[in-house]
C-alpha atoms as a PDB file:
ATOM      1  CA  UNK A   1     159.682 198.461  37.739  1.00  0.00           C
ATOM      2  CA  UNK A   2     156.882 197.906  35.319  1.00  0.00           C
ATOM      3  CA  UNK A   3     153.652 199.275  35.414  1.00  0.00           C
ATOM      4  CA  UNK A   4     151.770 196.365  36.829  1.00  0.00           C
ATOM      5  CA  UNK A   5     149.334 198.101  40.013  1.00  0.00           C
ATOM      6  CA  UNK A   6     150.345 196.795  43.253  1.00  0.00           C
ATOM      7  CA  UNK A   7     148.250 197.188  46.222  1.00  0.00           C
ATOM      8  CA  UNK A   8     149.735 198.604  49.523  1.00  0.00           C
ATOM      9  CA  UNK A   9     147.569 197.757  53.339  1.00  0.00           C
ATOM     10  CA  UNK A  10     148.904 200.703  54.775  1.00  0.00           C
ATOM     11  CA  UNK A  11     149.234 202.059  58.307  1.00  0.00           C
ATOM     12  CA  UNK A  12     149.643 205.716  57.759  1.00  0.00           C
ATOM     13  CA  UNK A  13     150.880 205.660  61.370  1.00  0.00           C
ATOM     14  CA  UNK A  14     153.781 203.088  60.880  1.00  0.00           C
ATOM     15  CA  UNK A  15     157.146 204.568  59.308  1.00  0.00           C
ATOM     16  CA  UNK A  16     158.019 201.225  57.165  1.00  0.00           C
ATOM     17  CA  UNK A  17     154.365 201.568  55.840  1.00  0.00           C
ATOM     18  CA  UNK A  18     155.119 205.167  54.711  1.00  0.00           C
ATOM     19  CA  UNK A  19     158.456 203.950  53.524  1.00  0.00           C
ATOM     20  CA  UNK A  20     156.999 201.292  51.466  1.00  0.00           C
ATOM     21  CA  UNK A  21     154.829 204.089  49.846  1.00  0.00           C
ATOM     22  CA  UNK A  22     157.686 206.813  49.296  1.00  0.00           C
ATOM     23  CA  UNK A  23     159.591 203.230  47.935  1.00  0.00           C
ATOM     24  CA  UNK A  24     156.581 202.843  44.958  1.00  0.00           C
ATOM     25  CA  UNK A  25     156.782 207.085  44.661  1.00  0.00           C
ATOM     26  CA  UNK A  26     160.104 207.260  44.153  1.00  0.00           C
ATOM     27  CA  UNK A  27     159.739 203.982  41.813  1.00  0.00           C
ATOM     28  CA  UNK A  28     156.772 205.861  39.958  1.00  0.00           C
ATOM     29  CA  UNK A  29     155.167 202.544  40.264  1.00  0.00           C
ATOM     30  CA  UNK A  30     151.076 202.514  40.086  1.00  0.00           C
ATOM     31  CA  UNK A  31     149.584 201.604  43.643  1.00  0.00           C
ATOM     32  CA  UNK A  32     145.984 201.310  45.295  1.00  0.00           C
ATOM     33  CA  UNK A  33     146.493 201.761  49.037  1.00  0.00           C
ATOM     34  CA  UNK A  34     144.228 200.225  51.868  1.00  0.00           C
ATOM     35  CA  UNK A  35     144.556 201.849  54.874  1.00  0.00           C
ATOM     36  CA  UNK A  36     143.091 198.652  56.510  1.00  0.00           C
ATOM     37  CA  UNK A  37     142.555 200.370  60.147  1.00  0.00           C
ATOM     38  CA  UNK A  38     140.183 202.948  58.459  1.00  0.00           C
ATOM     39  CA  UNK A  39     138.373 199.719  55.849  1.00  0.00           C
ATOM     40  CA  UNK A  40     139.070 196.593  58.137  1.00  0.00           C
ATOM     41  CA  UNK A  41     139.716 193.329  56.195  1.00  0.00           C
ATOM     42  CA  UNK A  42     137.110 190.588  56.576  1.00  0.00           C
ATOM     43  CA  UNK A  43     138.020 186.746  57.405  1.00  0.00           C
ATOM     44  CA  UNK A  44     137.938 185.700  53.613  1.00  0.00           C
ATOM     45  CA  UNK A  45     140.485 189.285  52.335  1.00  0.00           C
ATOM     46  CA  UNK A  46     143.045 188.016  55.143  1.00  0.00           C
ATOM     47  CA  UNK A  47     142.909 183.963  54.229  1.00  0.00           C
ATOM     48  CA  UNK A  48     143.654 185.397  50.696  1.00  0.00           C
ATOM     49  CA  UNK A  49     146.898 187.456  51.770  1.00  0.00           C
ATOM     50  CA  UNK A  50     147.968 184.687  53.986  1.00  0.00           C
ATOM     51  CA  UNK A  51     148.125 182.504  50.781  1.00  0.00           C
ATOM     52  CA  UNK A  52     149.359 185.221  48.380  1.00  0.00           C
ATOM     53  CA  UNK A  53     152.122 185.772  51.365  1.00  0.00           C
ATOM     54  CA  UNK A  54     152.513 181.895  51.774  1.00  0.00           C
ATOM     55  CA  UNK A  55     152.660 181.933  55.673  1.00  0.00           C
ATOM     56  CA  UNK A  56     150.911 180.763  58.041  1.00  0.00           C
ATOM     57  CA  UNK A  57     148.412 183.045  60.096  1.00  0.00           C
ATOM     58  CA  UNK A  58     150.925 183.246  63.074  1.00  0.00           C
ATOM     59  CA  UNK A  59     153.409 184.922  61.086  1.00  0.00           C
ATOM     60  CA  UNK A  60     151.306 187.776  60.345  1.00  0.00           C
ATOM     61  CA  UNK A  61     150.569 188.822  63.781  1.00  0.00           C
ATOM     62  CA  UNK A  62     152.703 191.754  65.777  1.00  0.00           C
ATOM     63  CA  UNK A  63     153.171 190.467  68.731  1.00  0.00           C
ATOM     64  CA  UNK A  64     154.052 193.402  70.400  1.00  0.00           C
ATOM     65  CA  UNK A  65     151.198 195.299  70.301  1.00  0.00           C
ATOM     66  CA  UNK A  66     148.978 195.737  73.584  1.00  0.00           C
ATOM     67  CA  UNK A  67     146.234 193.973  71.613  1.00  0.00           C
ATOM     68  CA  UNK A  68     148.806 190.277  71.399  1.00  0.00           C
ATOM     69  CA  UNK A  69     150.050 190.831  75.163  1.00  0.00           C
ATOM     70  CA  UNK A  70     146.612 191.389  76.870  1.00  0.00           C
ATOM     71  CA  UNK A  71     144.484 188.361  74.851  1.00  0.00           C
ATOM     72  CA  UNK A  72     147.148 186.269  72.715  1.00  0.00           C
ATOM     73  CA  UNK A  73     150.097 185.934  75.008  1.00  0.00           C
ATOM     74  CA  UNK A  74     151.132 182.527  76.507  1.00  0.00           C
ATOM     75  CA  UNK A  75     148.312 181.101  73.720  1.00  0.00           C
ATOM     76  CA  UNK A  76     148.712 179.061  70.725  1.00  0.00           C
ATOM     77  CA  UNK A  77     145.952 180.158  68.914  1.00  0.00           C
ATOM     78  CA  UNK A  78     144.771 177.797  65.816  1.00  0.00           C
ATOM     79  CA  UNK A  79     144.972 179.507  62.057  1.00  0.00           C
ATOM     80  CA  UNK A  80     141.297 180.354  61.844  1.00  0.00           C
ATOM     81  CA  UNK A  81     141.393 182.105  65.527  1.00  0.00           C
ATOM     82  CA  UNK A  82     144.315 183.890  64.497  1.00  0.00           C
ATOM     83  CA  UNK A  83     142.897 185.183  61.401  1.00  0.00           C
ATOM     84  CA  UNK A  84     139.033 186.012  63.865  1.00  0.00           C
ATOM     85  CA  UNK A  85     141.724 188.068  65.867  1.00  0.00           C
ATOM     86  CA  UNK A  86     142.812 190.073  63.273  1.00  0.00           C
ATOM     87  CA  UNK A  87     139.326 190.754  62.062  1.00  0.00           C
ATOM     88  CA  UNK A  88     138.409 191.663  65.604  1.00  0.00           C
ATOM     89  CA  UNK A  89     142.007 193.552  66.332  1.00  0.00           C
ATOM     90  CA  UNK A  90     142.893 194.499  63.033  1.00  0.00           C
ATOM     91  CA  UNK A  91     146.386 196.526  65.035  1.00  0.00           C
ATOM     92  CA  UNK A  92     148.004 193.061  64.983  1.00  0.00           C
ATOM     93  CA  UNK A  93     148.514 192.765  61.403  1.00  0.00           C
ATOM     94  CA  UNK A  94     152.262 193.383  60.363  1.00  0.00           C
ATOM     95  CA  UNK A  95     152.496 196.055  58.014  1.00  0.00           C
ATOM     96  CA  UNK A  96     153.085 197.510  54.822  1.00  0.00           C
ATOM     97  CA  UNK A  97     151.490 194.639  53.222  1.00  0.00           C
ATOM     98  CA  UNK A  98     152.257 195.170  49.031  1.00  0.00           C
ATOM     99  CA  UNK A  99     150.418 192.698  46.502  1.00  0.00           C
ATOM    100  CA  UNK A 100     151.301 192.130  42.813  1.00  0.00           C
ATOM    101  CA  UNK A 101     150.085 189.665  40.564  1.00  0.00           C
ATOM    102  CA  UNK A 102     149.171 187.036  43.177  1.00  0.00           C
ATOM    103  CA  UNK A 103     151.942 187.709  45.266  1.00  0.00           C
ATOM    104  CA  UNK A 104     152.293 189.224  48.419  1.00  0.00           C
ATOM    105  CA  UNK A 105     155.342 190.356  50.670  1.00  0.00           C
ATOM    106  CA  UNK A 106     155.436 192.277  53.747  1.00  0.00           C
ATOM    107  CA  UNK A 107     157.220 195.213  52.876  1.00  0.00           C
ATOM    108  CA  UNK A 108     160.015 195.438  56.169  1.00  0.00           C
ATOM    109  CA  UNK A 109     163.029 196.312  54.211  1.00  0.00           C
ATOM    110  CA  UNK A 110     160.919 198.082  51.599  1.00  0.00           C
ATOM    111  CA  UNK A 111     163.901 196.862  48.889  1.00  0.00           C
ATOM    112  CA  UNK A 112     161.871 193.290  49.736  1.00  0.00           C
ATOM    113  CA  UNK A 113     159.237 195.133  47.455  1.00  0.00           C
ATOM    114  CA  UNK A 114     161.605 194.569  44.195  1.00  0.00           C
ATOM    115  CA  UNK A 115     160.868 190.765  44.606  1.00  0.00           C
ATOM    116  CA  UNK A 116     157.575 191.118  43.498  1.00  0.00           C
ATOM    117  CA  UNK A 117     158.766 192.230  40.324  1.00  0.00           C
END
């Protein structure tokens, strides 16, 4: 890997986020994590990932997390009240998220990371 900084939205309590991290440790690679449950992302930081990902909003969302069942189940939510949930529940965000150079990939296998190189 090189030594371009990726960024990591991390959910210390999910074991592919921590994966994704030991992944970049074991790579030596240079990362900034965000543990996004701690520093919640605003409406404009998750449009940006959902174009640096290059899916749509739906795509994004766990759907089977209490938070999707009790208010987004049986819905078809449009893209911007998908991305207001996420804001408001920010649980339903799939996770690790890595960035690099414009890119984004959600990190479940975490060899998916190695495309971003």
């Amino acid at each position: 890997m090189s030594n371009k900084k990726y960024t990591v939205y991390h959910n210390n309590r999910c074991s592919k986020s921590r994966s994704a991290l030991a992944y970049l440790d074991d790579q030596k690679a240079d990362y900034e994590v965000i543990e996004y449950l701690k520093t919640p992302l605003d409406s404009s930081e998750i449009t940006d990932l959902l174009a640096q990902l290059n899916i749509p909003a739906s795509e994004l969302i766990r759907k089977g997390e209490p938070e999707f069942k009790e208010h987004f189940q049986g819905k078809k939510p449009t893209e911007k009240e998908w991305i207001d949930a996420m804001v408001k529940f920010p649980k339903l965000i799939e996770r690790p998220i890595i960035v690099r150079n414009g890119k984004a990939i959600i990190g479940r296998p975490v060899e998916k990371i190695g495309e971003l190189d």
